[in-house]
C-alpha atoms as a PDB file:
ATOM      1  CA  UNK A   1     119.522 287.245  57.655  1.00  0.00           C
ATOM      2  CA  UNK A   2     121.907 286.504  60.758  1.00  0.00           C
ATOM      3  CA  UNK A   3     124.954 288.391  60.088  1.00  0.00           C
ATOM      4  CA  UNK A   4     128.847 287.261  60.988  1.00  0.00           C
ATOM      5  CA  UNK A   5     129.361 283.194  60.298  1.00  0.00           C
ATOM      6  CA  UNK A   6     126.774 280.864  58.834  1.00  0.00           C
ATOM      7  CA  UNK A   7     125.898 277.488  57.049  1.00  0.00           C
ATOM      8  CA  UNK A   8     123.802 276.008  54.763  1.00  0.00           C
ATOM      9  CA  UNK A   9     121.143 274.128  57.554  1.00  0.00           C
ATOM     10  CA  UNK A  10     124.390 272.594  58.969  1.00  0.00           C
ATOM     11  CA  UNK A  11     126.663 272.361  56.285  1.00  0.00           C
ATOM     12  CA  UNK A  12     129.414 274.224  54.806  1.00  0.00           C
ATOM     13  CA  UNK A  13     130.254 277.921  55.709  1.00  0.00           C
ATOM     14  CA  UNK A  14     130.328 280.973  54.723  1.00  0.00           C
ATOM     15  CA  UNK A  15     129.916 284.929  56.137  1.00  0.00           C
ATOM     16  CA  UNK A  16     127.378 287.739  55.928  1.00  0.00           C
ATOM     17  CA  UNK A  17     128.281 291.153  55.572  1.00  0.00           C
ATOM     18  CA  UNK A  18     125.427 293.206  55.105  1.00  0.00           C
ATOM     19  CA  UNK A  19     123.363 291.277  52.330  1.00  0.00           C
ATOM     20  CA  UNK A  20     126.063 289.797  50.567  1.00  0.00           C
ATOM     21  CA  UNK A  21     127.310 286.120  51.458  1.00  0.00           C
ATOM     22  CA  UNK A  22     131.100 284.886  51.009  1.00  0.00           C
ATOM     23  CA  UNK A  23     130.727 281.372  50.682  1.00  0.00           C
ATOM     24  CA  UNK A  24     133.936 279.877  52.204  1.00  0.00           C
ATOM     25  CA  UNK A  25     132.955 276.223  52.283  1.00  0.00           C
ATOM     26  CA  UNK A  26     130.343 275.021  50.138  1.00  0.00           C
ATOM     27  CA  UNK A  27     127.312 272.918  51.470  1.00  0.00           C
ATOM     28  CA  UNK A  28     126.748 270.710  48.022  1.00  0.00           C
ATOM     29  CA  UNK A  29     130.522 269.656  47.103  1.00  0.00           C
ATOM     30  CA  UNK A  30     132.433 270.259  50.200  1.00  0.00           C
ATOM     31  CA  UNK A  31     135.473 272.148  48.546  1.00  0.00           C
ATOM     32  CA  UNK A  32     137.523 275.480  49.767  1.00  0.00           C
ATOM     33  CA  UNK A  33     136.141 278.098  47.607  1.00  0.00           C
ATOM     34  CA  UNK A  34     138.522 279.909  45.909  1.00  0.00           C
ATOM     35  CA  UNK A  35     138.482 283.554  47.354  1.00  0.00           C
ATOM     36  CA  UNK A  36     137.478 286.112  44.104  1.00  0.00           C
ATOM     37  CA  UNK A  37     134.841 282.888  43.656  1.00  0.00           C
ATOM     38  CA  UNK A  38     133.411 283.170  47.191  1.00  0.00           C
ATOM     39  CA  UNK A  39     133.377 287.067  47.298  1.00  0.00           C
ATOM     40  CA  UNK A  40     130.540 286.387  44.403  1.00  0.00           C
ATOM     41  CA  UNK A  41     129.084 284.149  46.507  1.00  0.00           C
ATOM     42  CA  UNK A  42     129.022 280.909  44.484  1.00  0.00           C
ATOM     43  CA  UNK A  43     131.203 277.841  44.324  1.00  0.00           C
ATOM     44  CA  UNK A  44     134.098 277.608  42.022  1.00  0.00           C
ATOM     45  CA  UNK A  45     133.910 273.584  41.782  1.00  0.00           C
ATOM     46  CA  UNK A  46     130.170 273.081  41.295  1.00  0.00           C
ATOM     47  CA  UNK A  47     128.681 276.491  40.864  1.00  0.00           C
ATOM     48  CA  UNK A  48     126.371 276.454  44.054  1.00  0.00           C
ATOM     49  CA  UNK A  49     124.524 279.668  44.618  1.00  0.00           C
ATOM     50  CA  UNK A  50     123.346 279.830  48.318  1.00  0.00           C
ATOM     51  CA  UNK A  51     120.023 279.901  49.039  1.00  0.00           C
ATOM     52  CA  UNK A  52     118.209 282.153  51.621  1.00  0.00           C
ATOM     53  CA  UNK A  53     116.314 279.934  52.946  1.00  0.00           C
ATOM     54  CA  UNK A  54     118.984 277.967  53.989  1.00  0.00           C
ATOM     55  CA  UNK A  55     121.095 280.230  55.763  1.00  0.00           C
ATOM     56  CA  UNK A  56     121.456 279.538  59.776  1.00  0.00           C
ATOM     57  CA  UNK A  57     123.854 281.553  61.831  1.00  0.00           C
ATOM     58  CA  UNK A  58     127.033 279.181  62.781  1.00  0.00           C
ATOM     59  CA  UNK A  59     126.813 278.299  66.336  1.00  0.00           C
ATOM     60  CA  UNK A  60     129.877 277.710  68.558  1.00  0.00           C
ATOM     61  CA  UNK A  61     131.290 273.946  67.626  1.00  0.00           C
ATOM     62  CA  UNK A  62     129.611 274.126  64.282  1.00  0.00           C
ATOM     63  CA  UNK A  63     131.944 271.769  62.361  1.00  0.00           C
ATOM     64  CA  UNK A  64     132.210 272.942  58.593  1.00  0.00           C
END
């Protein structure tokens, strides 16, 4: 799993550190995540869990 910033296979954001992924922006609703929410790594507003699979490091001009 890349770590430092990443999305969702283009969308949303969020950051690795180690194996655990703070989900900043999510991919399915679009909404800030509220911070003790995103430390768990799910969304707050529609309780998206990431998925592995999914996870692409964030390139430089990667709009979120």
């Amino acid at each position: 799993m890349p770590q430092g910033a990443v999305t969702f296979l283009g969308r949303g954001l969020a950051y690795v550190r180690g194996r655990r992924i703070v989900l900043t922006i999510c991919p399915v609703c679009s909404q800030r995540n509220d911070k003790k929410a995103a430390e768990q790594g799910r969304c707050l507003w529609c309780a998206y869990e990431p998925v592995l699979e999914d996870v692409r490091a964030a390139g430089s001009g990667t709009a979120a």
